[in-house]
Protein backbone atom coordinates (compact mmCIF):
# COMPACT_ATOMS: atom_id res chain seq x y z
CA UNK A 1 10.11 -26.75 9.77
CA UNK A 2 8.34 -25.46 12.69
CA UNK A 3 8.72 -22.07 14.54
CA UNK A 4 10.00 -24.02 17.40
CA UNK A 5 12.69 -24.95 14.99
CA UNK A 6 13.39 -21.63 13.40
CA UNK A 7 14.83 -18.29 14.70
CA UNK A 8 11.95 -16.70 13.60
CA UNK A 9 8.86 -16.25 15.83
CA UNK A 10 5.32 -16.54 15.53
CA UNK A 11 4.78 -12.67 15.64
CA UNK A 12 7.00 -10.91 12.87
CA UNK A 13 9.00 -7.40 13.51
CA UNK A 14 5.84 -4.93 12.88
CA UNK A 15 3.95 -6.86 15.27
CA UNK A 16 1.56 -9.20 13.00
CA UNK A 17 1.04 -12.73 14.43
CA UNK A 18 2.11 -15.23 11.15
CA UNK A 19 -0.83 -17.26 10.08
CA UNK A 20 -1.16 -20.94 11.08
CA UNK A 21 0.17 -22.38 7.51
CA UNK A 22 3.46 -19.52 7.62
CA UNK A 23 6.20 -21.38 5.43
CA UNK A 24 8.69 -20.60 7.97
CA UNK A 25 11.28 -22.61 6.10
CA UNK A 26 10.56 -21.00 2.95
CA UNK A 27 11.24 -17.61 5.10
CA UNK A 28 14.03 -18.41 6.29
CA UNK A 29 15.56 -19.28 3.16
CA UNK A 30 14.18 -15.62 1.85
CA UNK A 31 15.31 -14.22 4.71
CA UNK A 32 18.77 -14.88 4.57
CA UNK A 33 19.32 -13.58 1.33
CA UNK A 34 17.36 -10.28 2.14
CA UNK A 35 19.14 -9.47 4.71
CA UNK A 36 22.28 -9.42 2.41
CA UNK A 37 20.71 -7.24 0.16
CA UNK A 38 19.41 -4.99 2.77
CA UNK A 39 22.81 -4.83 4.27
CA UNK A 40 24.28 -3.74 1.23
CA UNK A 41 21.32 -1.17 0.14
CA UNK A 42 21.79 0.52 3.93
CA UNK A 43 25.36 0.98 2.70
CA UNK A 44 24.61 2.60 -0.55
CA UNK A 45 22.70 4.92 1.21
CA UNK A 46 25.28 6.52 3.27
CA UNK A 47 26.76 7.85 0.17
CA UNK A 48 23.92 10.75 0.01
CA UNK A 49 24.51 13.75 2.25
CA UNK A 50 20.93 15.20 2.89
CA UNK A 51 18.03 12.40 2.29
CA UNK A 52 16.20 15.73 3.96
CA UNK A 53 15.57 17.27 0.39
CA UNK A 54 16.40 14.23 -1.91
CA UNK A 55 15.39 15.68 -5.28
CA UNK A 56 14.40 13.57 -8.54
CA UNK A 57 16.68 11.52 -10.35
CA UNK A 58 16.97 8.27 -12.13
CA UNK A 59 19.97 7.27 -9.24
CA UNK A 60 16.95 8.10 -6.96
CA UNK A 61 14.70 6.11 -8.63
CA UNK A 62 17.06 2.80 -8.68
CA UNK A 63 17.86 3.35 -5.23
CA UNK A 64 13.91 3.19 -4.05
CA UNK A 65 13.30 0.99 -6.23
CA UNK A 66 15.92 -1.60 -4.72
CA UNK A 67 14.47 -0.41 -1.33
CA UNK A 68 14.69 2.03 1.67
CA UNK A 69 16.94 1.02 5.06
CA UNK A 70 13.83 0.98 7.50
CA UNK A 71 15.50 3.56 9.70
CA UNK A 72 15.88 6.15 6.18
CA UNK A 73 12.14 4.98 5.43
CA UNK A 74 10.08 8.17 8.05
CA UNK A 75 12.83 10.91 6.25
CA UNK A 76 12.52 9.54 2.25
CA UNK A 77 9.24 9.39 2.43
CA UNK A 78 8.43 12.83 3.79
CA UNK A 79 11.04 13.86 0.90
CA UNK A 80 9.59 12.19 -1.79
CA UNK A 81 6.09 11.96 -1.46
CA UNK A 82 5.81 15.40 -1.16
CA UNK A 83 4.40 15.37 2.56
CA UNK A 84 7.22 17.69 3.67
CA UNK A 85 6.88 20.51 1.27
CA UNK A 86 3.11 20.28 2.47
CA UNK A 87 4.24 20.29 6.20
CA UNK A 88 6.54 23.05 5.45
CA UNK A 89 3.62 25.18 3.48
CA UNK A 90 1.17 24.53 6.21
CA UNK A 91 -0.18 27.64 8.19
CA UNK A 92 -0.73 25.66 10.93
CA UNK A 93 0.80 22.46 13.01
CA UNK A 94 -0.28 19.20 13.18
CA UNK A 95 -0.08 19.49 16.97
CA UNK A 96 -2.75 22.69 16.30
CA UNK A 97 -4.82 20.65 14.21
CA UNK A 98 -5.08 17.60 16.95
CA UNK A 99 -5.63 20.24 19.75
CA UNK A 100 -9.06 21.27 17.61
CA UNK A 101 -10.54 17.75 16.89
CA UNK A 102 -13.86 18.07 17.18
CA UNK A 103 -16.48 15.26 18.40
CA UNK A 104 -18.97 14.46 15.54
CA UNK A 105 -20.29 11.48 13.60
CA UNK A 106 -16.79 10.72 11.83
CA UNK A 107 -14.72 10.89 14.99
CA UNK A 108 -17.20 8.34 16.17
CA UNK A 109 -16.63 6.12 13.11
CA UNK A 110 -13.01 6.28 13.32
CA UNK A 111 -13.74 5.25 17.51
CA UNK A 112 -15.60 2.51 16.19
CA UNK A 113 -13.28 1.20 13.84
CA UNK A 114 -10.08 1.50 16.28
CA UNK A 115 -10.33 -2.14 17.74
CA UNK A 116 -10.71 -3.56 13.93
CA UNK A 117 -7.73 -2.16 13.38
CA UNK A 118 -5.23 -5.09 12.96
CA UNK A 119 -6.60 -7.02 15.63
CA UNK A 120 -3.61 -9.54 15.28
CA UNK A 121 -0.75 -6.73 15.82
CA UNK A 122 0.78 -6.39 19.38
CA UNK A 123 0.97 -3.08 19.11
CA UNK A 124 -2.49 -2.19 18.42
CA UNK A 125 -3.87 -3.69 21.96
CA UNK A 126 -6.07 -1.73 23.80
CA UNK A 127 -3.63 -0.48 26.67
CA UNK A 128 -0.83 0.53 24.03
CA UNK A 129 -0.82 4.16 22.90
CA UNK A 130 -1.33 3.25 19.17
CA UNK A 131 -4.68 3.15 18.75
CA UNK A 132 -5.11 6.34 20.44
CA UNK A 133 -2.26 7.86 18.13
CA UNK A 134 -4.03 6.25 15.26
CA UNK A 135 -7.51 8.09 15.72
CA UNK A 136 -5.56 11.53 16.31
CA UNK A 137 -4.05 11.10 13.31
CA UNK A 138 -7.53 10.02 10.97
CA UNK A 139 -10.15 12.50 13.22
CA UNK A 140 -7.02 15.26 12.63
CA UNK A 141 -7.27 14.33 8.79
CA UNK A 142 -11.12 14.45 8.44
CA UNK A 143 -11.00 17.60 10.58
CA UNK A 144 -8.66 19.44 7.72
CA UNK A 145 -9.75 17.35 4.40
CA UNK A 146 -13.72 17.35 4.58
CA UNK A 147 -14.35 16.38 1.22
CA UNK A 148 -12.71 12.92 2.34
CA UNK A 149 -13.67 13.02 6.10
CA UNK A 150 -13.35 9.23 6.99
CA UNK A 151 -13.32 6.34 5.00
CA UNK A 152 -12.83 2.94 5.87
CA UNK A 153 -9.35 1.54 4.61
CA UNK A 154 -7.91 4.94 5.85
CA UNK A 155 -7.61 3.30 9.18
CA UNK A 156 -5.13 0.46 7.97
CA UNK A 157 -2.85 2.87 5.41
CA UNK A 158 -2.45 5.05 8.61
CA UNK A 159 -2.02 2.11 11.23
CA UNK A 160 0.85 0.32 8.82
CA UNK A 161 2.14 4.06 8.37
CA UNK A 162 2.44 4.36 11.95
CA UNK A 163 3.92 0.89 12.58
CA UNK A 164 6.91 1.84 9.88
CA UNK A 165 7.08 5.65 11.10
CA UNK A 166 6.92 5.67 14.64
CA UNK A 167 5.58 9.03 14.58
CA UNK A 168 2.10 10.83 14.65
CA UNK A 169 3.11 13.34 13.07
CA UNK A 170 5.06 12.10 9.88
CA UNK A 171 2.33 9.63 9.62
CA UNK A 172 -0.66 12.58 9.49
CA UNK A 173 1.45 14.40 7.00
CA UNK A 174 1.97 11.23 4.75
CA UNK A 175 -1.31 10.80 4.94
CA UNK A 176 -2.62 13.82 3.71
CA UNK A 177 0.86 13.69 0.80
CA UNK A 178 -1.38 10.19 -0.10
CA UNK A 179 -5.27 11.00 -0.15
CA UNK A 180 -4.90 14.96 -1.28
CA UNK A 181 -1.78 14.49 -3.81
CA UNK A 182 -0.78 10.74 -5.18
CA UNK A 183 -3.84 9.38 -5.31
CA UNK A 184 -6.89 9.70 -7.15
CA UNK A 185 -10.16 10.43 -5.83
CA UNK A 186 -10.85 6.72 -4.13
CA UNK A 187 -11.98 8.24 -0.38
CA UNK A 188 -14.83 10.67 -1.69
CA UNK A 189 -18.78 9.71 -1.22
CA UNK A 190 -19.21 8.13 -4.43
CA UNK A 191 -15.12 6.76 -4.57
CA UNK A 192 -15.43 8.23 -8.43
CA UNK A 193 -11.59 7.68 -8.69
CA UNK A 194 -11.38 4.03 -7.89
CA UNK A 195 -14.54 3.25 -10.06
CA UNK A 196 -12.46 5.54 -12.72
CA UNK A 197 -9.57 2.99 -12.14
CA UNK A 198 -11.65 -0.51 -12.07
CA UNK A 199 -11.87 0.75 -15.81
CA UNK A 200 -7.92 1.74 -16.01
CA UNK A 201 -7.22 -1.90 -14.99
CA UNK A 202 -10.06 -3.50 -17.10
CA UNK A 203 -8.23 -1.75 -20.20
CA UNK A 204 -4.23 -2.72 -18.76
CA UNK A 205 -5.45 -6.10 -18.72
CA UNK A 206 -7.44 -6.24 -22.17
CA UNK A 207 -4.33 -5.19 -23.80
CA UNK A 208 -1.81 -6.86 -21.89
CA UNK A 209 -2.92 -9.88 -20.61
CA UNK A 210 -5.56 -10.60 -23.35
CA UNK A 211 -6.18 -13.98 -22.29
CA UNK A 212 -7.23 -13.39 -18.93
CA UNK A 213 -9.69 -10.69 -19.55
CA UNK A 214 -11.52 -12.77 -21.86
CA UNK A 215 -11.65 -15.39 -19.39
CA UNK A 216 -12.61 -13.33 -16.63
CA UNK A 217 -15.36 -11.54 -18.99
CA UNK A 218 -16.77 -15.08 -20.11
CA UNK A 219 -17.17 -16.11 -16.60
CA UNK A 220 -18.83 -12.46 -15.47
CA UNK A 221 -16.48 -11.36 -12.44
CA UNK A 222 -16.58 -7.16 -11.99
CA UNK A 223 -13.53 -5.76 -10.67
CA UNK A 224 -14.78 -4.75 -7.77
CA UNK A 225 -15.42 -7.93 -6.54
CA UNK A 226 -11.90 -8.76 -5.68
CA UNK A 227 -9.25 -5.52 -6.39
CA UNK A 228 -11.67 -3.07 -4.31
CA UNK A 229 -8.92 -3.66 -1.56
CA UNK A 230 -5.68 -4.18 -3.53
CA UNK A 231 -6.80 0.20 -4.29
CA UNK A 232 -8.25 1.19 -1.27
CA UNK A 233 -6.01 0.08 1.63
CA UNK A 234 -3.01 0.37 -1.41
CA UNK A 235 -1.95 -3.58 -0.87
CA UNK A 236 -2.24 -2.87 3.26
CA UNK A 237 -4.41 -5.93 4.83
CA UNK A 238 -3.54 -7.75 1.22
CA UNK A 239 -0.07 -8.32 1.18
CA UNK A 240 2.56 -8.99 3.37
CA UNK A 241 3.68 -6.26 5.47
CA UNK A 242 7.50 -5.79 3.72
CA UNK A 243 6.00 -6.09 0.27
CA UNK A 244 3.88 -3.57 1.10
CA UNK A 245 6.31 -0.93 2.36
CA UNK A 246 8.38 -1.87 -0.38
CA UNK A 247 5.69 -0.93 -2.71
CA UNK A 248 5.33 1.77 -0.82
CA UNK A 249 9.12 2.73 -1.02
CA UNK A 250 8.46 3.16 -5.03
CA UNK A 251 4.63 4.83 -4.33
CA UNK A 252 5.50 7.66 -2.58
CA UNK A 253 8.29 8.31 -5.38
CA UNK A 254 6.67 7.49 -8.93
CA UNK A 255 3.14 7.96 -8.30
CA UNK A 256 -0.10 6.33 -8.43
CA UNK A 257 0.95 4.21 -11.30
CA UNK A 258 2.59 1.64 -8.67
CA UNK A 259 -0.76 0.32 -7.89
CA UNK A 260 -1.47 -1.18 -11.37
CA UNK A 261 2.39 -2.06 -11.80
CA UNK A 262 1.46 -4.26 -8.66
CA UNK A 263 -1.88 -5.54 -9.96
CA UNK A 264 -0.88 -6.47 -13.28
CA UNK A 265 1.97 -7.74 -12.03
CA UNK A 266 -0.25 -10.43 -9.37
CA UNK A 267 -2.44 -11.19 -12.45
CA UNK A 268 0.47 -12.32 -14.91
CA UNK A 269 2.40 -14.28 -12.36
CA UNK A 270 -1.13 -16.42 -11.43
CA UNK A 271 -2.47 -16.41 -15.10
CA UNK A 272 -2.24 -20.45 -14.98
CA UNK A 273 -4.10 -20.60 -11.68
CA UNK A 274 -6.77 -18.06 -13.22
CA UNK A 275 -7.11 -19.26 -16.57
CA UNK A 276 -8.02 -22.73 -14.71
CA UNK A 277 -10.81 -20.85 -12.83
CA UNK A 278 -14.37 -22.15 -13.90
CA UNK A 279 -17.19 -19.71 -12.45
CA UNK A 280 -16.92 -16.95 -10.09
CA UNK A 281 -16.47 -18.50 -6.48
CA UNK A 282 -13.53 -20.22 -7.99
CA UNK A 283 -11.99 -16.93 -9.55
CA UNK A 284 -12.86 -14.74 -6.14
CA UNK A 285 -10.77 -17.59 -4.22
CA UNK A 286 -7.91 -17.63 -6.55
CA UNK A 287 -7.62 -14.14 -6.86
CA UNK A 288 -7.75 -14.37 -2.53
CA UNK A 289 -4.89 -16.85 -2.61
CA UNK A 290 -2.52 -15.32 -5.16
CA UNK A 291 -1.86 -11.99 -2.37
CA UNK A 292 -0.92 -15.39 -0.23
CA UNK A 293 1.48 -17.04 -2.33
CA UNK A 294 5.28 -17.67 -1.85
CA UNK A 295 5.70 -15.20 -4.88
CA UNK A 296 4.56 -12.35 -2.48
CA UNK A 297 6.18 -13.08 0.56
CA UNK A 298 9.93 -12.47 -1.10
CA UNK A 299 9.51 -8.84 -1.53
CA UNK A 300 12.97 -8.29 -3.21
CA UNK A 301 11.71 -10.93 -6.14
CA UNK A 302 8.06 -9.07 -6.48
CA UNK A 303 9.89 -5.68 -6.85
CA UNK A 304 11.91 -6.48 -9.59
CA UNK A 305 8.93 -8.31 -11.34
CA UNK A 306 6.90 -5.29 -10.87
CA UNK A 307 9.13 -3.54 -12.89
CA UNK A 308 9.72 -6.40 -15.66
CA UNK A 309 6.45 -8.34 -16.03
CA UNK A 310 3.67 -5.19 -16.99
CA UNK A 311 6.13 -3.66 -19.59
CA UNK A 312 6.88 0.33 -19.94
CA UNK A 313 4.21 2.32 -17.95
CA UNK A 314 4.36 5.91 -17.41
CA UNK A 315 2.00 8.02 -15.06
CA UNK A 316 1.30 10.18 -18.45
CA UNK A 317 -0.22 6.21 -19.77
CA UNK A 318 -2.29 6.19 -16.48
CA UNK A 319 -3.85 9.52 -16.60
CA UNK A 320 -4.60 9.50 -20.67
CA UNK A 321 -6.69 6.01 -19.57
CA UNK A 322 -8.31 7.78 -16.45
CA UNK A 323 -9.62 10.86 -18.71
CA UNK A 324 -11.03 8.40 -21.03
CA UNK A 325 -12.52 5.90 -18.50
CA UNK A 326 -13.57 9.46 -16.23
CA UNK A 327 -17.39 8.61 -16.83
CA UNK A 328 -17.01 5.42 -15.36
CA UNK A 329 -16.05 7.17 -11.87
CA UNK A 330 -19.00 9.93 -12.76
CA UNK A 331 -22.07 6.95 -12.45
């Protein structure tokens, strides 16, 4: 099927032009299922009075987990992540910190990475007001969190949070919930917490997918060479666009520990198509093509496998490995 023969069009509801080879029939199919299920998760989330100060729970947890209504998505996340407690504790507005942005080498990074921003979006064209909302938001950052500054991949967690928020504000403040609080040290000079977690995953998939890691050690690839972006843009650029918020949706709420649920989760459902791999172009291309697959693109499916296929994992798990595998992030 065509998109001239589908309801669906060639640019998809955040803006992002569908590539050439888009299944649309395949999508279709997906879609009208989802939007069942999102019809009857927007329902289920009437039932709670205040989503302004949701607090912990395992009904909580479910409910993420089997996803946010897009129009709850700006509120939960302020909620959960933590970004509105830091809002709230704040001595000073985001509109203050914007009004100070001062001109200096990073603001002139973040200028030079605007127009690489998803260059395929609608949204981010030069004459729209996103890309100028987009380096308020990062040179605002860098101006309160110098230790980070700017860091490349920064500019596509805050352009997709800005696409699903609609706001510059709740986007800065999820921001700074993300790089300051959630995550690990990935954004500093020497990115000591995502070489710390290269090692994390090397040891998830030693233990639990035993096979591949001794095919992937025979044949010499470092895990650099193709998760460096699943970490560092958090699955933004990788996978498609509802996967990610959906991951997202479960991020914000249960921590860091999402991000290896996800990878682990990639690696076991292609462990056929690596396994068949024979030297490293070969494994860097299949490891390209699995974020591509048909098993990605039905978000609802990938959630519940994220939460089935790795097994128990607790952020206590995650942070025992990362004080063991520290060094690796010290070098």
């Amino acid at each position: 099927m065509s998109n001239n023969q589908t309801k669906y069009s060639k640019i998809d509801e955040y803006g992002f032009e569908r590539p050439e080879n888009f299944n649309y029939q395949a999508y279709e199919e997906f879609m009208s299922e989802y939007f069942r299920v999102l019809a009857r998760r927007s329902k289920r989330w009437e039932d709670y009075n205040d989503i302004h100060k949701l607090k912990k729970s395992k009904t909580l947890k479910r409910f993420i987990r089997k996803g946010i209504p897009i129009s709850k998505r700006p509120v939960v996340w302020m909620s959960t992540s933590g970004a509105l407690l830091l809002k709230e504790a704040s001595s000073v507005t985001y509109a203050e910190v914007r009004s100070s942005i001062q001109i200096s080498m990073i603001t002139e990074m973040i200028e030079i990475d605007l127009p690489r921003t998803f260059p395929d979006n609608i949204y981010f064209t030069s004459d729209s007001q996103l890309p100028r909302q987009l380096y308020n938001i990062l040179a605002s950052f860098a101006q309160q969190n110098t230790e980070v500054g700017y860091c490349q991949g920064l500019n596509y967690i805050a352009g997709l949070l800005l696409l699903a928020t609609k706001s510059e504000e709740v986007t800065f403040w999820l921001l700074k919930a993300l790089i300051e609080n959630i995550l690990p040290k990935y954004y500093v000079k020497n990115m000591s917490g995502l070489l710390t977690d290269m090692a994390v995953l090397d040891e998830l998939v030693r233990i639990r997918e035993p096979a591949v890691h001794r095919h992937i050690t025979r044949i010499g690839m470092p895990w650099a060479v193709t998760t460096t972006k699943w970490f560092i843009c958090i699955y933004a650029e990788v996978l498609p666009v509802e996967t990610v918020l959906r991951i997202w949706d479960c991020l914000f709420n249960e921590g860091s520990k999402i991000i290896f649920r996800v990878a682990l989760t990639l690696i076991r459902m292609h462990r056929e198509e690596i396994l068949e791999t024979t030297e490293l172009g070969e494994i860097v291309d299949c490891f390209k093509k699995m974020t591509k697959s048909s098993k990605v693109v039905n978000c609802h499916d990938f959630m519940q496998a994220i939460f089935k296929l790795p097994g128990k994992m607790t952020n206590a798990e995650i942070a025992q490995l990362r004080r063991k595998h520290k060094n690796a992030g010290a070098k």
